[in-house]
N, C-alpha and C. Protein backbone atom coordinates (compact mmCIF):
# COMPACT_ATOMS: atom_id res chain seq x y z
N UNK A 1 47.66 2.79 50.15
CA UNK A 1 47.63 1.74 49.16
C UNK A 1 48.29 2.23 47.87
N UNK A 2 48.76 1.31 47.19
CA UNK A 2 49.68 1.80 46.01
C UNK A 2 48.66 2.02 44.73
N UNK A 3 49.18 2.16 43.69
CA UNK A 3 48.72 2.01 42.20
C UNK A 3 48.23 1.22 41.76
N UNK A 4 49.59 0.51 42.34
CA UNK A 4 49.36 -1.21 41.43
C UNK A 4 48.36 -1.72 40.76
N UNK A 5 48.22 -1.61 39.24
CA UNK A 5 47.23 -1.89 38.49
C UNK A 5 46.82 -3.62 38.18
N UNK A 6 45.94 -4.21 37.88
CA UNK A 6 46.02 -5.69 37.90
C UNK A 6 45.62 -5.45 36.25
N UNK A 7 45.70 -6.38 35.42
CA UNK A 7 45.57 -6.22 34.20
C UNK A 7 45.15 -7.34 33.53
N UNK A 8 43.90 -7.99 33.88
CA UNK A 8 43.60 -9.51 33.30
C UNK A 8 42.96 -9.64 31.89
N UNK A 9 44.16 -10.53 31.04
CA UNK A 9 43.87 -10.65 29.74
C UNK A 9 43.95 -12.60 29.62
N UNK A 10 42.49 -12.42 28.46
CA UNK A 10 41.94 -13.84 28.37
C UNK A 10 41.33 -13.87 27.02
N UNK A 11 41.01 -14.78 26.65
CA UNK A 11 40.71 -15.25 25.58
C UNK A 11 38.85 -14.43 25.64
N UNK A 12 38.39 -14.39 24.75
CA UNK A 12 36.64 -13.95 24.81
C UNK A 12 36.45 -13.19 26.24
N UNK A 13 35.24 -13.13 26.71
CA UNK A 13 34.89 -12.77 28.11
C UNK A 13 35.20 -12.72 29.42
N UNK A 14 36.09 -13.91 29.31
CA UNK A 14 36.01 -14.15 30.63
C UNK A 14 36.76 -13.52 31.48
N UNK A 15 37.68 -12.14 31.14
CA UNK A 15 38.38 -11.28 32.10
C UNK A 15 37.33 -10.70 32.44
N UNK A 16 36.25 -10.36 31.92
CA UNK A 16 35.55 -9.36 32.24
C UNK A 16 34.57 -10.14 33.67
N UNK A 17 34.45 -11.05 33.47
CA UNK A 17 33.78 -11.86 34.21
C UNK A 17 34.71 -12.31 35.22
N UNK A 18 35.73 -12.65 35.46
CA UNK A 18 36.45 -12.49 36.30
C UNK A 18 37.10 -10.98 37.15
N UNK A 19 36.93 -10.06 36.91
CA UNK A 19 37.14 -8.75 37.20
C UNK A 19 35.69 -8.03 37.73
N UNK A 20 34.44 -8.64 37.50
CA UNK A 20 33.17 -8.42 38.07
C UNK A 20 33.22 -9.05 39.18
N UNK A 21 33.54 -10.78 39.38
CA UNK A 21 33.54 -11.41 40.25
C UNK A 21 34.08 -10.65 41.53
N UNK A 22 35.67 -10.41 41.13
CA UNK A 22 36.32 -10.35 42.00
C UNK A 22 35.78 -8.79 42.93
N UNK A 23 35.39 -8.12 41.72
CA UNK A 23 34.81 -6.73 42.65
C UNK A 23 33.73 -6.69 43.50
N UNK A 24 32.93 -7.75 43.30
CA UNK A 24 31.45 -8.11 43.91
C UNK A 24 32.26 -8.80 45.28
N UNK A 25 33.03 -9.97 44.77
CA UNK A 25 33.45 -10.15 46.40
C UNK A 25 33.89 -9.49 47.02
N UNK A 26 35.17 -8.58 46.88
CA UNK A 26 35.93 -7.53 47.82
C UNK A 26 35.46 -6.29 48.01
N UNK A 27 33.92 -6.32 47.02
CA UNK A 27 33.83 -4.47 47.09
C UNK A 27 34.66 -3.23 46.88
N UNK A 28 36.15 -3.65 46.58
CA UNK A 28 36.56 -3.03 45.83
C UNK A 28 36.97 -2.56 43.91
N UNK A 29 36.71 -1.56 43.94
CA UNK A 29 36.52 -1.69 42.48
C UNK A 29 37.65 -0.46 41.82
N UNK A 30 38.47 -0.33 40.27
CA UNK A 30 39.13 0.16 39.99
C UNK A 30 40.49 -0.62 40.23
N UNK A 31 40.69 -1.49 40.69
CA UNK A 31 41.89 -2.64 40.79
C UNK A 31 42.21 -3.03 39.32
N UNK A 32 41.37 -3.42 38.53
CA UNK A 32 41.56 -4.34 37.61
C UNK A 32 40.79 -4.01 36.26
N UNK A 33 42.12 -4.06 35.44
CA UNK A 33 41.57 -3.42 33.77
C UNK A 33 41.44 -5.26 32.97
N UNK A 34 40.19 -5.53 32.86
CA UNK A 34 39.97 -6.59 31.56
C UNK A 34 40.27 -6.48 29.95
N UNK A 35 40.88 -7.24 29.63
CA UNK A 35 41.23 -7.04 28.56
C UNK A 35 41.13 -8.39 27.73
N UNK A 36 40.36 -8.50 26.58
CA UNK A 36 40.15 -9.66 25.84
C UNK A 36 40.89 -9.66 24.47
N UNK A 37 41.26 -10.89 24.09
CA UNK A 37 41.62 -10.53 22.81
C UNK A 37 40.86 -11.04 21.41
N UNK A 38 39.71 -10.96 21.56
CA UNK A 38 38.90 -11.20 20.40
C UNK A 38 38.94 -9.87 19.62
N UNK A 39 38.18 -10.41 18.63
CA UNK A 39 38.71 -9.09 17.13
C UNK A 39 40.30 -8.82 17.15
N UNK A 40 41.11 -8.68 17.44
CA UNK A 40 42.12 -8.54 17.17
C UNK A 40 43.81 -9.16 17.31
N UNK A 41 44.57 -8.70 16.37
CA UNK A 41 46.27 -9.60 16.11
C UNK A 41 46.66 -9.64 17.14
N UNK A 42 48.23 -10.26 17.02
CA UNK A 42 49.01 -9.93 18.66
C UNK A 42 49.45 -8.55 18.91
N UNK A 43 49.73 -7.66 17.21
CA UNK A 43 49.81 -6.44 17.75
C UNK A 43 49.02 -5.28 18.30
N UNK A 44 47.62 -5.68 17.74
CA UNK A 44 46.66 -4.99 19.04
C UNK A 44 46.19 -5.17 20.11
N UNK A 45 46.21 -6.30 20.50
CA UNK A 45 46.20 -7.44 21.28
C UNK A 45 46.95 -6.48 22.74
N UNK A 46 48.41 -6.83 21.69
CA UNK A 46 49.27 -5.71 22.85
C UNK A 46 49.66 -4.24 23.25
N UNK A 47 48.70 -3.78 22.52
CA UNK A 47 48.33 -2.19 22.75
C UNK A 47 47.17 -2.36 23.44
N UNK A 48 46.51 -2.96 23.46
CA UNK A 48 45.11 -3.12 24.68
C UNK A 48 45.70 -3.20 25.68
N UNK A 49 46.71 -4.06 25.90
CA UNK A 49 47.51 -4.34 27.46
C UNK A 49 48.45 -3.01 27.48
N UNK A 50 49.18 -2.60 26.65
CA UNK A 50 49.77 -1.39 27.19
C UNK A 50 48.73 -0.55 27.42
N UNK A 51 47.84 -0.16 27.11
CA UNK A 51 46.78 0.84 27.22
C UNK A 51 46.17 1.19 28.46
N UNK A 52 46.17 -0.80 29.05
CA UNK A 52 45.56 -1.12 30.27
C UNK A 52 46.21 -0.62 30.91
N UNK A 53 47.67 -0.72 30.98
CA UNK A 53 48.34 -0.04 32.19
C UNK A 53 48.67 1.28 32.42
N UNK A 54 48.45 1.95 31.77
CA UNK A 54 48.20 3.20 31.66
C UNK A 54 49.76 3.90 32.11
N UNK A 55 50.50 3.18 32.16
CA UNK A 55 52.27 3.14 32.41
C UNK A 55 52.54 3.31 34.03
N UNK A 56 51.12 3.17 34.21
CA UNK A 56 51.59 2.43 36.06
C UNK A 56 52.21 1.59 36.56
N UNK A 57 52.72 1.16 37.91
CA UNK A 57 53.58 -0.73 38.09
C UNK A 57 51.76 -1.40 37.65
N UNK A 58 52.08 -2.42 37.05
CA UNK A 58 51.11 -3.58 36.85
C UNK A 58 51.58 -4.74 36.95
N UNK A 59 50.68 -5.86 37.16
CA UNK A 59 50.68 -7.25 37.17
C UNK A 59 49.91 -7.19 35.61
N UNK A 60 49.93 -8.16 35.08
CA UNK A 60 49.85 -8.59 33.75
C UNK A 60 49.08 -10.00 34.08
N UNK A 61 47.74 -10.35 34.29
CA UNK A 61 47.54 -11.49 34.75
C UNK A 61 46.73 -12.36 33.50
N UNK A 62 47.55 -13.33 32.72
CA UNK A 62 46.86 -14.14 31.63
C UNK A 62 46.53 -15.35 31.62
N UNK A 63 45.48 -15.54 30.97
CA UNK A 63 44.18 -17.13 31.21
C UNK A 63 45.33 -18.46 30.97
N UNK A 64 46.60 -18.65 29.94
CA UNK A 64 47.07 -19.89 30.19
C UNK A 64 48.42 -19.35 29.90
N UNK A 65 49.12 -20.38 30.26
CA UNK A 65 50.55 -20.34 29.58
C UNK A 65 51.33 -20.13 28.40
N UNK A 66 50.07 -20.02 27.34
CA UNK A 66 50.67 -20.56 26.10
C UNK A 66 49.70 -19.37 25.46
N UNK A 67 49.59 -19.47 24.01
CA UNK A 67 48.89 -18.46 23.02
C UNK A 67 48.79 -17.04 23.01
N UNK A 68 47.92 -16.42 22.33
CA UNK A 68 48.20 -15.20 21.77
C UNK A 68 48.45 -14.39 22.92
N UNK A 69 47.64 -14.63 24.13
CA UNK A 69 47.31 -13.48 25.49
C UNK A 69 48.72 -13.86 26.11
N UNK A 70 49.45 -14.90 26.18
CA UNK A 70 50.72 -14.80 26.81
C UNK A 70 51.91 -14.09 25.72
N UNK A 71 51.56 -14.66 24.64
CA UNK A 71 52.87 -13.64 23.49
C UNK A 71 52.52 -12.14 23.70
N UNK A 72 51.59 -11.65 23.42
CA UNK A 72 51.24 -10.05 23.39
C UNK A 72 51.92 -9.49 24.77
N UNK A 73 51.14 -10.10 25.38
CA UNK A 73 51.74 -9.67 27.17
C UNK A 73 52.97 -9.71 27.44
N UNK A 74 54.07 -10.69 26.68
CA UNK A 74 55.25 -10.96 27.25
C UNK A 74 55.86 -9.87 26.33
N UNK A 75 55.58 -9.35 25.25
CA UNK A 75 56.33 -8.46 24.91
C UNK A 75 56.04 -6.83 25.45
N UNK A 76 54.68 -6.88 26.39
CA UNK A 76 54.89 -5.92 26.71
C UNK A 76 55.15 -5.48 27.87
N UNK A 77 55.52 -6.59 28.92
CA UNK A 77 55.86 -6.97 30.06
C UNK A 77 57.56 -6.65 29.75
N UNK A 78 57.81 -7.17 29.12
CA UNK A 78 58.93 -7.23 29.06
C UNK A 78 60.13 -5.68 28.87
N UNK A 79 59.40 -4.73 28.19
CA UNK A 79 59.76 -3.00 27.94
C UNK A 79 59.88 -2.59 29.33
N UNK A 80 59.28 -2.87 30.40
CA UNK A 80 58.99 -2.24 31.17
C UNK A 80 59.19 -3.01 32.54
N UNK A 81 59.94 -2.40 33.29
CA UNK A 81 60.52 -3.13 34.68
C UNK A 81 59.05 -2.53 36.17
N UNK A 82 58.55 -1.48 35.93
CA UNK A 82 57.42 -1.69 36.28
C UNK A 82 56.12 -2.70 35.99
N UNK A 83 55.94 -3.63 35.20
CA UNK A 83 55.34 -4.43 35.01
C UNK A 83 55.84 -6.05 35.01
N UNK A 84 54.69 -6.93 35.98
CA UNK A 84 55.30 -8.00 35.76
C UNK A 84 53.95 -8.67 35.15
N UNK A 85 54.78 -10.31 34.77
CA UNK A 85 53.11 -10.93 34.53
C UNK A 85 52.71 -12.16 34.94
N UNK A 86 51.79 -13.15 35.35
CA UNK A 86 51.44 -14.03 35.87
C UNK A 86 50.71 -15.20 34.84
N UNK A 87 51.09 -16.10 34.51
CA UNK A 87 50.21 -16.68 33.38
C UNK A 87 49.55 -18.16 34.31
N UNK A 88 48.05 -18.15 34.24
CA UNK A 88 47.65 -18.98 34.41
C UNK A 88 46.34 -18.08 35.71
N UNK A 89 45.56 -17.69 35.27
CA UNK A 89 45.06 -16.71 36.63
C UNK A 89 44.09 -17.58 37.34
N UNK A 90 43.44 -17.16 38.45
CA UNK A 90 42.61 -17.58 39.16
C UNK A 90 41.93 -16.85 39.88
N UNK A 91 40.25 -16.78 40.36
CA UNK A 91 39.86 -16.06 41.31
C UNK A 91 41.12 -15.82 42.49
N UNK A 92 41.17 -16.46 43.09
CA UNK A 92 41.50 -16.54 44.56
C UNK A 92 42.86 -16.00 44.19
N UNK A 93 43.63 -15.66 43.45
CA UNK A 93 44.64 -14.39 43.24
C UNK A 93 44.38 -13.74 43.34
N UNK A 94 43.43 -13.13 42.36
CA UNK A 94 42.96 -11.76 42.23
C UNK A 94 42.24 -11.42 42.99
N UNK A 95 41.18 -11.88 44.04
CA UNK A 95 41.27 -11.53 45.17
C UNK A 95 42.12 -10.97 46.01
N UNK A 96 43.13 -11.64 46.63
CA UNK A 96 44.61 -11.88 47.41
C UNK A 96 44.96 -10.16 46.87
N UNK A 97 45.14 -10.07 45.42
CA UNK A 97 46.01 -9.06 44.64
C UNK A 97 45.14 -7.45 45.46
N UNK A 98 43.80 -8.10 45.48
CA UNK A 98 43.34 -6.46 46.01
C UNK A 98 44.08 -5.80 47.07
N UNK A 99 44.11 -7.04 47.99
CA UNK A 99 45.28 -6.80 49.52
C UNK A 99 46.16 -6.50 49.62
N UNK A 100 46.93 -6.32 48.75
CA UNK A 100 48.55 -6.57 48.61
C UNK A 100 48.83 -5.92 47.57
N UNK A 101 48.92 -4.56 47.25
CA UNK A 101 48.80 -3.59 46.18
C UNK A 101 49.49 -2.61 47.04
N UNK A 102 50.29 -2.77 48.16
CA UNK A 102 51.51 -1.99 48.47
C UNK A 102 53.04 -2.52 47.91
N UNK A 103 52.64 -4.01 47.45
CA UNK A 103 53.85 -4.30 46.71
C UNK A 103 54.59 -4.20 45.20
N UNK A 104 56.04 -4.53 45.22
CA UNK A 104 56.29 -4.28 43.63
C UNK A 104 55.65 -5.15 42.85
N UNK A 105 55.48 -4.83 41.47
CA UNK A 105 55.18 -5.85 40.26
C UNK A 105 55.59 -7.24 40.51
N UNK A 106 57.17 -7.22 40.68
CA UNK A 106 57.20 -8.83 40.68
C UNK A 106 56.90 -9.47 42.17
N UNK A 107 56.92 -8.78 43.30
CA UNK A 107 56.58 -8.86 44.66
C UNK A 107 55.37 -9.53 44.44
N UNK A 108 54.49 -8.78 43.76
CA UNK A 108 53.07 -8.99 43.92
C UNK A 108 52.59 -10.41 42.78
N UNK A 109 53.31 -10.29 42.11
CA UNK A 109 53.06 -11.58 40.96
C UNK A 109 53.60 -12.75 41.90
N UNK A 110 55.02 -13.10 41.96
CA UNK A 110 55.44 -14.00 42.92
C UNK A 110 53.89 -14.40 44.09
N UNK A 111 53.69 -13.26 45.02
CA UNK A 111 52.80 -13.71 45.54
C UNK A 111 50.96 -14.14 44.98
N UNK A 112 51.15 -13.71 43.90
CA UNK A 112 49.65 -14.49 43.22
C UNK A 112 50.01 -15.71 42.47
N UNK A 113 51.01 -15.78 41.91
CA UNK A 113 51.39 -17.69 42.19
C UNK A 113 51.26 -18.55 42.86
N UNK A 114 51.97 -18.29 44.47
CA UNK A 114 51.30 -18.70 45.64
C UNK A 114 50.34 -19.09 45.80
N UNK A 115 49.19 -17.59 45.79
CA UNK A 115 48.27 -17.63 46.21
C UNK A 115 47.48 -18.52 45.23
N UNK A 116 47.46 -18.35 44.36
CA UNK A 116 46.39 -19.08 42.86
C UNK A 116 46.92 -20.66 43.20
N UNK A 117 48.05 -20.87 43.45
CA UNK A 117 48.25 -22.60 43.43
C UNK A 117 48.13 -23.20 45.08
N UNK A 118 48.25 -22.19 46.04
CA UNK A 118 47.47 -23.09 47.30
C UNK A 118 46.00 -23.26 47.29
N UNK A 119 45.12 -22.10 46.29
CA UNK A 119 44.04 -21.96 46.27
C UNK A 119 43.79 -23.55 45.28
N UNK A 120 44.32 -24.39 44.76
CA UNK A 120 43.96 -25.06 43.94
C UNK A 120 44.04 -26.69 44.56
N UNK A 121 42.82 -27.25 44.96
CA UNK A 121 42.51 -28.29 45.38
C UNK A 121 41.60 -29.62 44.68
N UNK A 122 42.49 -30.69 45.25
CA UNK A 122 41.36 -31.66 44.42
C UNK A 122 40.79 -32.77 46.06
N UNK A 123 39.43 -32.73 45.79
CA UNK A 123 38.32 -32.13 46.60
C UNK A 123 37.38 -33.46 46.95
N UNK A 124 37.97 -34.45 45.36
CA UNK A 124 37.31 -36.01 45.25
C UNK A 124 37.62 -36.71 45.90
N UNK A 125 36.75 -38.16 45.88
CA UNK A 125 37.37 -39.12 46.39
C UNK A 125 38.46 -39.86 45.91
């Protein structure tokens, strides 16, 4: 199995809570560095995420498309061709991502797109 670090950054808590989840389901643990950006700018913001990756390949996985957790990330995604990033996360990626951590950064992002938007169903009448 590779390196491949997962790196989920979100607004308040909820990476952390998503990165518990996902370890309780797969039983694997050490996949995934949480990273929030409360208390701090976009420029610490994005030293938490470089920090996270510890200059391993990473996925970069952030809560929406838009605001501080996608600006910070994209500039630090961007230095580095070992890192890719995914905006918009979901359990059922980061699941998927534990499996599939023999692939590259963008290999592995491409496929948690996939995976996060087949995982996404509407369920009503």
């Amino acid at each position: 199995m590779s390196d491949l670090t997962g790196v989920v950054v979100t607004h308040g808590t909820v990476a952390e809570g998503m990165v518990e989840a996902a370890e309780r389901i797969t039983g694997i643990t050490g996949v995934f560095v949480p990273v929030s950006n409360e208390g701090c700018d976009l420029e610490d913001l994005g030293d938490r995420i470089d920090a996270a990756t510890r200059g391993r390949p990473s996925v970069v996985f952030v809560d929406m498309p838009v605001g501080s957790c996608l600006q910070a990330a994209a500039r630090v995604v961007r230095t580095d061709s070992k890192r890719a990033m995914v905006a918009g996360v979901n359990l059922p990626m980061l699941l998927d991502f534990c499996f599939h951590r023999e692939l590259t950064p963008s290999q592995a992002a491409q496929r948690a797109v996939t995976k996060g938007l087949d995982a996404i169903k509407s369920l009503g009448t």
